[in-house]
Protein backbone atom coordinates (compact mmCIF):
# COMPACT_ATOMS: atom_id res chain seq x y z
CA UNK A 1 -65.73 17.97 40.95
CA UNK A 2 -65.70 16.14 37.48
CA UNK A 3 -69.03 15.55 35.76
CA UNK A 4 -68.41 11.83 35.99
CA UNK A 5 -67.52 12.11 39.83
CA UNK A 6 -70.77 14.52 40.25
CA UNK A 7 -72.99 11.51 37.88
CA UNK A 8 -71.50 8.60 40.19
CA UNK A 9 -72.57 10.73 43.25
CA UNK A 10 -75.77 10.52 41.64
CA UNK A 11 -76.06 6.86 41.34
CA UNK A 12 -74.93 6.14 44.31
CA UNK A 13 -77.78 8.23 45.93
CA UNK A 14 -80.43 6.23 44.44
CA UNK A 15 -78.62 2.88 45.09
CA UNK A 16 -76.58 2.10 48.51
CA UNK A 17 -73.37 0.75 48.34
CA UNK A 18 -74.94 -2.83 49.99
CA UNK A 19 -77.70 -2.49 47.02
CA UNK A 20 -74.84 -2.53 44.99
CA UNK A 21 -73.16 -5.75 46.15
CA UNK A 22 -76.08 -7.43 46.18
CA UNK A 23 -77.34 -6.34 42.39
CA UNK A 24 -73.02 -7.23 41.47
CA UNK A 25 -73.57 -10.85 43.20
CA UNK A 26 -77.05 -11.30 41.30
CA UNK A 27 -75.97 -10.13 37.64
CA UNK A 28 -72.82 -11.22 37.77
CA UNK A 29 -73.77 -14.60 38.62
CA UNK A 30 -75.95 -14.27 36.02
CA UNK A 31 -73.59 -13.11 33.11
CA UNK A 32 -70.68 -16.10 34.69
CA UNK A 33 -73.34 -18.53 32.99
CA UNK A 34 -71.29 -18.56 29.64
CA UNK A 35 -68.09 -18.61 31.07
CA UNK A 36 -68.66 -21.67 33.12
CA UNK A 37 -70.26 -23.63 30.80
CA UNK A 38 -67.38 -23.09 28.58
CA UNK A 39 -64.25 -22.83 30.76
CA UNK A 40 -65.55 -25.94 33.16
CA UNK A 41 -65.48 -28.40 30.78
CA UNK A 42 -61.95 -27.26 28.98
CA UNK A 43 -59.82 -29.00 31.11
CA UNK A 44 -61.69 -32.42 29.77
CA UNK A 45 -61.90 -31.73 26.22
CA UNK A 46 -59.70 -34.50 25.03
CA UNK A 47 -60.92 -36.92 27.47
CA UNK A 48 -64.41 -36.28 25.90
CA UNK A 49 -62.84 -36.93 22.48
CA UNK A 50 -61.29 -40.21 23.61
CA UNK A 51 -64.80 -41.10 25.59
CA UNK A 52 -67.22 -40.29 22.23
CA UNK A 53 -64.93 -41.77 19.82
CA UNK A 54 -64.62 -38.13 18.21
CA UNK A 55 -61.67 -36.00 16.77
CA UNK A 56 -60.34 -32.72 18.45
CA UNK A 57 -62.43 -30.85 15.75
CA UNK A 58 -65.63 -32.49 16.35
CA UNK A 59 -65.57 -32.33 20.35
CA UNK A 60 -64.79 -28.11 19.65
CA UNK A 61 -68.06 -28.12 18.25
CA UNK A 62 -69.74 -28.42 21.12
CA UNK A 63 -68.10 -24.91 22.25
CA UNK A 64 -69.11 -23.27 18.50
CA UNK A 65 -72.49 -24.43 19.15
CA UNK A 66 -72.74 -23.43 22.73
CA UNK A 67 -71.38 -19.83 21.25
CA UNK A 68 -73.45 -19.77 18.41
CA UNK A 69 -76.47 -20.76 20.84
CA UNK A 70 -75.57 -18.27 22.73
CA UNK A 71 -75.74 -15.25 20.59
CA UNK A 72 -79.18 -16.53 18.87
CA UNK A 73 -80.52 -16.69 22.05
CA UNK A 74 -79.74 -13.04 23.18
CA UNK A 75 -81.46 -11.83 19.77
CA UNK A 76 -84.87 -13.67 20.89
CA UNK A 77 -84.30 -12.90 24.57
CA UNK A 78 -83.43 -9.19 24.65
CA UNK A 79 -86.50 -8.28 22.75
CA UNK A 80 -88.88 -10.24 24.85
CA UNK A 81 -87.36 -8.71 27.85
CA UNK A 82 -88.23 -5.60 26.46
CA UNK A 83 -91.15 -6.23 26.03
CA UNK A 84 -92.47 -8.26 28.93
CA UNK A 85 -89.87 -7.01 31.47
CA UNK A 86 -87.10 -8.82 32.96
CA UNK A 87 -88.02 -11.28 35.35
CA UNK A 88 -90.02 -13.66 33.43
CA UNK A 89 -87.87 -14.67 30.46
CA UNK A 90 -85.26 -14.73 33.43
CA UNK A 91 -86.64 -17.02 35.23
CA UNK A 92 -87.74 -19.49 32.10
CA UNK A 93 -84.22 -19.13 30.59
CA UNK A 94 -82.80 -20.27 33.59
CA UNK A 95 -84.99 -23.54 34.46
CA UNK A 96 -84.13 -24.01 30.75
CA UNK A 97 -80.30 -24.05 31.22
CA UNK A 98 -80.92 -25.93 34.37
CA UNK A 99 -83.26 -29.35 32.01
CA UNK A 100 -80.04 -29.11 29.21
CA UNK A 101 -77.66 -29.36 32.05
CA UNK A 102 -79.04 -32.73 33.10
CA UNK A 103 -79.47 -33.90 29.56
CA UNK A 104 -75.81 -33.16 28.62
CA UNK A 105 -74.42 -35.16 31.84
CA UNK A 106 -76.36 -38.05 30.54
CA UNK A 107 -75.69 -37.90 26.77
CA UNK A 108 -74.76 -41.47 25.65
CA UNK A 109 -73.26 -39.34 21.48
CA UNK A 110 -71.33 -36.75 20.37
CA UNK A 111 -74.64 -35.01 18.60
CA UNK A 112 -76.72 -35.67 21.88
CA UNK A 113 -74.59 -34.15 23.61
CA UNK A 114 -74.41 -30.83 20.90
CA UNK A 115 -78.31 -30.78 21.22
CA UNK A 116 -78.04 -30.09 24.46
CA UNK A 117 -75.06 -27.92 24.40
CA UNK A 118 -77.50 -25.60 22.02
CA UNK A 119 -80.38 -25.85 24.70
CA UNK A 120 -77.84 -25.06 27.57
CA UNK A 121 -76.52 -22.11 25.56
CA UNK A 122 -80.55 -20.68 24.91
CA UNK A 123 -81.14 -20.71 28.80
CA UNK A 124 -77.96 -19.11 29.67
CA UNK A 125 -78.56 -16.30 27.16
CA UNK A 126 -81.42 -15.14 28.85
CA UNK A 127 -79.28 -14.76 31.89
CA UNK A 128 -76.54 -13.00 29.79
CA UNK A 129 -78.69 -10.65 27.97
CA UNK A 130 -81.18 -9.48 30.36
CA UNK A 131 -78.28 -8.86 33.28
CA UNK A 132 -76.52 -6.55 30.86
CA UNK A 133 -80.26 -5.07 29.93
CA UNK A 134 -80.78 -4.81 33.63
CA UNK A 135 -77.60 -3.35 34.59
CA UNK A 136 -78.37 -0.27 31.82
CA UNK A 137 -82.15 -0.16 33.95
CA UNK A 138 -80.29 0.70 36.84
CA UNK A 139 -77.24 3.03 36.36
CA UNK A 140 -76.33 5.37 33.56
CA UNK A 141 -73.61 7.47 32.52
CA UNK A 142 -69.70 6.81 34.20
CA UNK A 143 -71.52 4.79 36.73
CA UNK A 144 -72.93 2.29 34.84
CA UNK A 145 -68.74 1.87 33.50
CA UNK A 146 -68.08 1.83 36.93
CA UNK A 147 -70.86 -1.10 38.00
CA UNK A 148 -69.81 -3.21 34.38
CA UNK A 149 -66.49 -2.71 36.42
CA UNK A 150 -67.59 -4.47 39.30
CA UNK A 151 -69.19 -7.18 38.06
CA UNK A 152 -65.43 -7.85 36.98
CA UNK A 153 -64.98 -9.73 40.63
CA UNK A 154 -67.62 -11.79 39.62
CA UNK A 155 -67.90 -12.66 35.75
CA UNK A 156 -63.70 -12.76 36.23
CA UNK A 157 -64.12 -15.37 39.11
CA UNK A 158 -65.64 -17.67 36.70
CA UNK A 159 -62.94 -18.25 34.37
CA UNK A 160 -60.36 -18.20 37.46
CA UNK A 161 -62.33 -21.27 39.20
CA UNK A 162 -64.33 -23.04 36.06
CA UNK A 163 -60.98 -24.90 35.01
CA UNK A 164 -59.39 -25.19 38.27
CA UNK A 165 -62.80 -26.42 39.50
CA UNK A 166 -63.08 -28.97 36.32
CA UNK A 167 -59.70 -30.34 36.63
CA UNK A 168 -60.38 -31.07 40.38
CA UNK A 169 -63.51 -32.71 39.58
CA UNK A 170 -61.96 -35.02 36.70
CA UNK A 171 -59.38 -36.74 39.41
CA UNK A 172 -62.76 -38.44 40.81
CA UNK A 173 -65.05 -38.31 38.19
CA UNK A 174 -65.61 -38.51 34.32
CA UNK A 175 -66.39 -35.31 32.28
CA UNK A 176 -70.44 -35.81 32.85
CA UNK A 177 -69.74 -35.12 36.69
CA UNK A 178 -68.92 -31.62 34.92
CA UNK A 179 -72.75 -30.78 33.75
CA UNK A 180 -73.82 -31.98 37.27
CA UNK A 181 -71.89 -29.22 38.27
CA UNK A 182 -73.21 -27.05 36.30
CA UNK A 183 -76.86 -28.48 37.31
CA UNK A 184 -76.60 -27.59 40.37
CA UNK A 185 -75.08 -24.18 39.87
CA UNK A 186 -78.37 -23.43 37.52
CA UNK A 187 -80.54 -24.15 40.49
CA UNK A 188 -78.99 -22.22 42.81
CA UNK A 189 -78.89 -19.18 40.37
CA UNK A 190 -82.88 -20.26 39.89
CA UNK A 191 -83.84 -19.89 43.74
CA UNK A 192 -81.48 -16.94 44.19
CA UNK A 193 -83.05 -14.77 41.31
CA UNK A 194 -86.44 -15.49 41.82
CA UNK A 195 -85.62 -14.35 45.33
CA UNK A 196 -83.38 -11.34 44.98
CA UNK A 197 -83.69 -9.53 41.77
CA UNK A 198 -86.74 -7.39 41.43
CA UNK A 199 -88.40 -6.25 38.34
CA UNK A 200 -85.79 -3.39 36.99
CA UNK A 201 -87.86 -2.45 33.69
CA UNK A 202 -91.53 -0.09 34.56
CA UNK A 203 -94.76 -1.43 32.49
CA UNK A 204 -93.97 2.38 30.96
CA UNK A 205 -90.71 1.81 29.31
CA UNK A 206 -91.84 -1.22 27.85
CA UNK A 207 -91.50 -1.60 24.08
CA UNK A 208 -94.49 -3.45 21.39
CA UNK A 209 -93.77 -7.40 21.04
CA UNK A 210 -94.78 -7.26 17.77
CA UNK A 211 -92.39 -9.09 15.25
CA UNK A 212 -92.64 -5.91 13.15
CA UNK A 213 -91.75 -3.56 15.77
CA UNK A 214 -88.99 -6.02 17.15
CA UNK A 215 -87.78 -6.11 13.44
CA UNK A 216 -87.54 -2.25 13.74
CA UNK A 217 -85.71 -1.95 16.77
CA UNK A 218 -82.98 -4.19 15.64
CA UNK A 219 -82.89 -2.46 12.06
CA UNK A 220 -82.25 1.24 13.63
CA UNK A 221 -80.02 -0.26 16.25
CA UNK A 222 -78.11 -1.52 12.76
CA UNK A 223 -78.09 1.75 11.02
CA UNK A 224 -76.25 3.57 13.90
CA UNK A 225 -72.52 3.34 12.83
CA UNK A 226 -71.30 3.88 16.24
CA UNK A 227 -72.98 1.20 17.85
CA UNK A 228 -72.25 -1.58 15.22
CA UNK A 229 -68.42 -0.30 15.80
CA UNK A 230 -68.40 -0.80 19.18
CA UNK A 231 -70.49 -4.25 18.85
CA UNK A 232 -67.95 -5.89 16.69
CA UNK A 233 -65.17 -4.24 18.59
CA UNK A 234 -66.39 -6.38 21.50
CA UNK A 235 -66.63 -9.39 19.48
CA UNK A 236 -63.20 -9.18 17.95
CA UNK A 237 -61.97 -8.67 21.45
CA UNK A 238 -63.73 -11.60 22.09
CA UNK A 239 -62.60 -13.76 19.83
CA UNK A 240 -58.95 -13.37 20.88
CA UNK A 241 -60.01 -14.81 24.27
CA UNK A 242 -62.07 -17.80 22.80
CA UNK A 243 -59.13 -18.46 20.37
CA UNK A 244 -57.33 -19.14 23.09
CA UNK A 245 -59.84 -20.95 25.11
CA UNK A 246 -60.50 -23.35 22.09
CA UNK A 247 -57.13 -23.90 21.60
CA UNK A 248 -55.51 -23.64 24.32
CA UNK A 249 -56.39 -27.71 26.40
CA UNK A 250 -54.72 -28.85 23.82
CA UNK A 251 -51.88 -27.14 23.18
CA UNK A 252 -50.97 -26.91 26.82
CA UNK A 253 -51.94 -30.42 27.59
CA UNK A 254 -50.57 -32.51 24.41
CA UNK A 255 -48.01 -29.71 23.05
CA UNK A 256 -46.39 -28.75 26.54
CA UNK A 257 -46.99 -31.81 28.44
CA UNK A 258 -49.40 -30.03 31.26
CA UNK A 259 -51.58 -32.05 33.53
CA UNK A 260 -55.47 -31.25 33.07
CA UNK A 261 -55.28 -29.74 37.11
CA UNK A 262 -51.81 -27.87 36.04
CA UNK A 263 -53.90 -26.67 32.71
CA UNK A 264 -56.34 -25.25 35.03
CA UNK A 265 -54.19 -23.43 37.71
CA UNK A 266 -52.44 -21.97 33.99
CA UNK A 267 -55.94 -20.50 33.45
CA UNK A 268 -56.93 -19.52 36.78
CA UNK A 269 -53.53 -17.35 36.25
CA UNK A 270 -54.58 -15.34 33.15
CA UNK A 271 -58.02 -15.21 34.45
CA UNK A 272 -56.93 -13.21 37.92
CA UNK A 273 -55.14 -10.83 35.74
CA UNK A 274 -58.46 -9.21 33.60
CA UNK A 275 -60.64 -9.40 37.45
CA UNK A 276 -57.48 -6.82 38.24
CA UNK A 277 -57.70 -5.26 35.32
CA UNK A 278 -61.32 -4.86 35.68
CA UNK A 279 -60.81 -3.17 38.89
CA UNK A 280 -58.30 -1.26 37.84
CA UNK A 281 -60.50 0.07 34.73
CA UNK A 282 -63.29 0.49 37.83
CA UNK A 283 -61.17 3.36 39.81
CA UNK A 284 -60.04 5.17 36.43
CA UNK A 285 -63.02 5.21 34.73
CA UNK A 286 -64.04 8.72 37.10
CA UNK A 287 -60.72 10.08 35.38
CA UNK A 288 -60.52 9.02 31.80
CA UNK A 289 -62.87 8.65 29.20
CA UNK A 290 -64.41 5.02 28.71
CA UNK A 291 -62.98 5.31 25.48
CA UNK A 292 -59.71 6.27 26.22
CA UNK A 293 -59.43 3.23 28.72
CA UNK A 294 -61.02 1.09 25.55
CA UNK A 295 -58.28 2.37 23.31
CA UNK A 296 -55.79 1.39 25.85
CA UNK A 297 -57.01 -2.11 26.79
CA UNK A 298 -57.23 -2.63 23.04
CA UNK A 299 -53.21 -1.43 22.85
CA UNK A 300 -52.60 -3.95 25.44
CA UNK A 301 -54.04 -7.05 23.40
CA UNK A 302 -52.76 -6.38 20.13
CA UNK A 303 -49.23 -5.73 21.76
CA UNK A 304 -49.70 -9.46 23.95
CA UNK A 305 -50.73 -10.81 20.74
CA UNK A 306 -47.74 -9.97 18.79
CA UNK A 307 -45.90 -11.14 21.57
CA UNK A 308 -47.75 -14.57 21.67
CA UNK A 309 -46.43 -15.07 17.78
CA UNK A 310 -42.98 -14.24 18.21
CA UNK A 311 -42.72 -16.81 21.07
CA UNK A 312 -44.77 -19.72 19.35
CA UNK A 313 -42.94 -18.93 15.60
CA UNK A 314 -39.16 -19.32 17.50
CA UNK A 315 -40.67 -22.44 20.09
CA UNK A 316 -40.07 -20.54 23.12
CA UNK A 317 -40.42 -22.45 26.64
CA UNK A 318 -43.62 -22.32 28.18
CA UNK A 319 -42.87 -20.03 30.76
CA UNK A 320 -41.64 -17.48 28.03
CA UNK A 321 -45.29 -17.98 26.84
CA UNK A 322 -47.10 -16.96 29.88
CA UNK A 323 -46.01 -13.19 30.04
CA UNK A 324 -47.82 -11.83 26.48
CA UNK A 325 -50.33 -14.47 27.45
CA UNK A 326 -51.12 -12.64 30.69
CA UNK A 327 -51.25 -9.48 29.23
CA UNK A 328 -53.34 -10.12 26.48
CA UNK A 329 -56.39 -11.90 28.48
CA UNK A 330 -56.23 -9.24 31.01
CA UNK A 331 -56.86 -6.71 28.44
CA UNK A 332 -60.24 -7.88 28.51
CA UNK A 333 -60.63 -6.44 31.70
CA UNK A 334 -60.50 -2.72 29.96
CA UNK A 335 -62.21 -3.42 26.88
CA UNK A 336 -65.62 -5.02 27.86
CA UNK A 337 -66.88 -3.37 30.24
CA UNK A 338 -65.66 0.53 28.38
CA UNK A 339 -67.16 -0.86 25.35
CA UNK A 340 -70.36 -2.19 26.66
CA UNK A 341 -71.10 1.19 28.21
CA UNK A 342 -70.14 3.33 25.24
CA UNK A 343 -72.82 0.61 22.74
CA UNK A 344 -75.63 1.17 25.51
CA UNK A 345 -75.69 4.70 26.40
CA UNK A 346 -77.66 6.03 23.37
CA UNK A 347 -79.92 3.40 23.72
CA UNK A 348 -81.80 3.13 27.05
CA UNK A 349 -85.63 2.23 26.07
CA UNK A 350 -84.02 -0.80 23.90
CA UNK A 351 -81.28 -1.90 26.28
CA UNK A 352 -82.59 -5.58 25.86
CA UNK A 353 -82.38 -5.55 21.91
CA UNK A 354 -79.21 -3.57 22.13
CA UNK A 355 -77.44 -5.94 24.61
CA UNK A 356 -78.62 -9.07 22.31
CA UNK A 357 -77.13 -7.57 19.23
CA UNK A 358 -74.04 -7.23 22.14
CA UNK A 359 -74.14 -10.75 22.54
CA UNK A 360 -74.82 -12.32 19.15
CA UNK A 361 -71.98 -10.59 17.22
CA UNK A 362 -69.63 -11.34 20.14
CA UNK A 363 -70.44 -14.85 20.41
CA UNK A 364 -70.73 -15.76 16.65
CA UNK A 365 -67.33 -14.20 16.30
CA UNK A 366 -66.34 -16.60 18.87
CA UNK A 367 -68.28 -19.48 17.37
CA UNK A 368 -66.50 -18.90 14.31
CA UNK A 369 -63.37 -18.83 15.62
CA UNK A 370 -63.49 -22.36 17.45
CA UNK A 371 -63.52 -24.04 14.15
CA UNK A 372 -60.81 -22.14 12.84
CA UNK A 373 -58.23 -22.78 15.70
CA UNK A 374 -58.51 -26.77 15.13
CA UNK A 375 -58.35 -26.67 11.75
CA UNK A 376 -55.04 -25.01 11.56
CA UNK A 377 -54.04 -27.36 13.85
CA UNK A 378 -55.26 -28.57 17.62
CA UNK A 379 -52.23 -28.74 19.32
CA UNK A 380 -50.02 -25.82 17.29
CA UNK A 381 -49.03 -22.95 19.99
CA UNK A 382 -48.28 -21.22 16.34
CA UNK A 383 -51.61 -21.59 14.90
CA UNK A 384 -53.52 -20.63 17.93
CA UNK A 385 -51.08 -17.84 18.34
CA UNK A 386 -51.93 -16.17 14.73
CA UNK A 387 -55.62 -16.82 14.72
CA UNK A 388 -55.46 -14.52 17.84
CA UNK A 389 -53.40 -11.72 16.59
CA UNK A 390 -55.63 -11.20 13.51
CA UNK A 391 -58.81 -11.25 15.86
CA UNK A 392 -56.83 -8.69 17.92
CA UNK A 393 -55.76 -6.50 14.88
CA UNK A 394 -58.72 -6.55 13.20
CA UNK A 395 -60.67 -5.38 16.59
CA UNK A 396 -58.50 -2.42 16.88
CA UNK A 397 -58.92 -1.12 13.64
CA UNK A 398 -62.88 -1.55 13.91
CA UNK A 399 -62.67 0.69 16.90
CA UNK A 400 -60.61 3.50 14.69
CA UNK A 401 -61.96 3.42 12.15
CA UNK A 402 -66.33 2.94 13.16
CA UNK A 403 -66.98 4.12 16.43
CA UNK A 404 -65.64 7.87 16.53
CA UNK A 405 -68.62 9.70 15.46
CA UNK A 406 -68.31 12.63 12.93
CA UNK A 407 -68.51 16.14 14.15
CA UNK A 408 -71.37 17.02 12.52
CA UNK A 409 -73.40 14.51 14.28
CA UNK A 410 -72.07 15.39 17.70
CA UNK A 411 -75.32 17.27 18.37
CA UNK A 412 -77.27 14.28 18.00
CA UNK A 413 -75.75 12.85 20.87
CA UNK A 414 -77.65 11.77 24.77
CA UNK A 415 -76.30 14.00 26.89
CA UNK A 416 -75.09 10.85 28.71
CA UNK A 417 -73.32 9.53 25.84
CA UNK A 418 -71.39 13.04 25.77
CA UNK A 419 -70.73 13.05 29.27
CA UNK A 420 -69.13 9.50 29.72
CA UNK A 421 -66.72 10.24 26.36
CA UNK A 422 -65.32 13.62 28.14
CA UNK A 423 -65.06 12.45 31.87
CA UNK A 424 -62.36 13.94 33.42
């Protein structure tokens, strides 16, 4: 038996396999917050532009500032959860998410409906950052790969059904009905929390709220090489996906002449590929090292990538576009959750600080990236094309070159950091 097979034995001792579902259901819903406030409303984009009187540019800002939101919420979240343990900045977060949903179905401007875009990003973080946090409470070592695996079926379900769901709802009503949604799905996820997760954090492995001690958390979690590698491999990674979520309504809509339904059956495509990949990465991870299967998922989107610029520089048809597309957005399926277990593992008393500085690098990468993709053009396959292939290169040489940890320091090492890089 493998030390990662004997480890997962382990784990699944002290949590049943219908435990399990029922933490994957919880969390997962939990961490789909971002990805259907974002990929919801895509399909509707440049009816909201039309609608507010804005440009393509200004409407993408409400995804920067959701991003950006986002990430600065997960750096004042993750401590407090910490701190005070899970549940409660849970629960607020989400009733906060829940208030900016209604606002942003009734904002009458553009900035009105930004403001609450930034409020609707603050309440989702909490659910973001503290169901990674919790997910590192709970499992350790090649399981907790294995369990950032699962939650694949659910965080990839999001992306699958947010566009196809948001095109549906646009053939009956306007882009508000969209937040409505999203209303309601914040309740549910309210009631269903407060009911169903427990309090994964003991009073004893709670850290000091103090500003100062917060302050020194974050600064050590900075200082350790390996972690900041992995954190802005993530966000890298990331930004290839948003790239193509920013850009992509309106190059498929006003470049290739798709429907906003069609758009969203496109995306639902892409997004079933990384929930396979994600349970692919799930049944491999007990044979390879997490960061072998990082390595490789990384291959995989630099190699769609290139792919994705060869076919926009010589105008290829859209279906020609679809296969590097494919591949490259499935990578993701490899790379989060190997490189989300490889940032955590040294760190398990500061798994809420950690997973902020997770979020906040991966989602101002992707905030910064929104900008960039309508600026070189809205509706260019090319320009959407190249912004992701130097996200995608510069990720993979991040990983090589900051995350393998010098020899000398190997002894410094958790023994479950050592044991999920030689599983196998």
């Amino acid at each position: 038996m493998t030390t990662g097979t004997a480890g997962a034995d382990i784990e699944a001792q002290r949590h049943p396999r219908g435990r399990i579902a029922r933490y994957a259901l919880v969390l997962g819903g939990l961490t789909a917050f971002g990805p259907l406030s974002v990929d919801m409303y895509l399909p509707a984009l440049p009816a909201m532009a039309d609608d507010l009187h804005s440009s393509d540019a200004q409407v993408q800002l409400t995804l920067a500032v959701f991003l950006l939101g986002l990430g600065v919420g997960q750096l004042v979240v993750g401590p407090l959860s910490d701190a005070f343990g899970r549940r409660t900045p849970l629960l607020v977060g989400v009733t906060i998410f829940t208030a900016a949903s209604v606002v942003a179905a009734l904002s009458p401007t553009l900035p009105v409906l930004i403001a609450a875009r930034a409020a609707q990003a603050f309440g989702a973080a909490a659910g973001m950052v503290i169901a990674r946090a919790a997910v590192r409470d709970l499992f350790s070592g090649v399981a907790m790969a294995r369990f950032f695996s699962t939650l694949m079926l659910v965080t990839g379900a999001a992306p699958i059904l947010a566009p196809v769901l948001g095109g549906q709802l646009l053939r009956w009503t306007s882009w508000r009905g969209i937040f409505v949604a999203l209303t309601v799905f914040g309740v549910t996820l309210l009631v269903v929390a407060a009911s169903a997760l427990p309090e994964t954090l003991p009073k004893s492995h709670r850290r000091s709220a103090q500003p100062r001690d917060i302050l020194g958390t974050y600064v050590g979690l900075l200082r350790d090489r390996v972690f900041v590698g992995y954190a802005v491999t993530i966000g890298l990674a990331f930004s290839v996906t948003f790239a193509y979520i920013s850009g992509s309504p309106f190059v498929f809509q006003q470049h290739y002449g798709l429907s906003a339904s069609d758009y969203g059956f496109v995306f639902a495509l892409n997004g079933i590929g990384l929930v396979l990949a994600g349970q692919l990465n799930g049944r491999l991870v007990s044979r390879f090292a997490p960061r072998t299967l990082l390595r490789t998922g990384l291959t995989l989107s630099l190699t769609g990538v290139v792919g994705l610029v060869v076919a926009a520089a010589l105008r290829a048809e859209f279906p020609i576009l679809l296969l590097p597309l494919f591949v490259t957005v499935s990578s993701v399926g490899m790379i989060t959750p190997n490189a989300t277990t490889l940032a955590l593992a040294d760190h398990p008393r500061s798994a809420g600080s950690a997973s902020a500085l997770l979020g906040l690098v991966q989602f101002f990468t992707g905030g910064a990236i929104s900008p960039l993709v309508g600026l070189l053009g809205g509706d260019s396959a090319l320009g959407m094309t190249v912004v992701m292939a130097v996200a995608a290169a510069a990720a993979f040489t991040t990983f090589a070159v900051l995350t393998r940890r010098p020899h000398r320091h190997q002894g410094k090492r958790s023994d479950e950091s050592a044991q999920i890089d030689h599983v196998g």
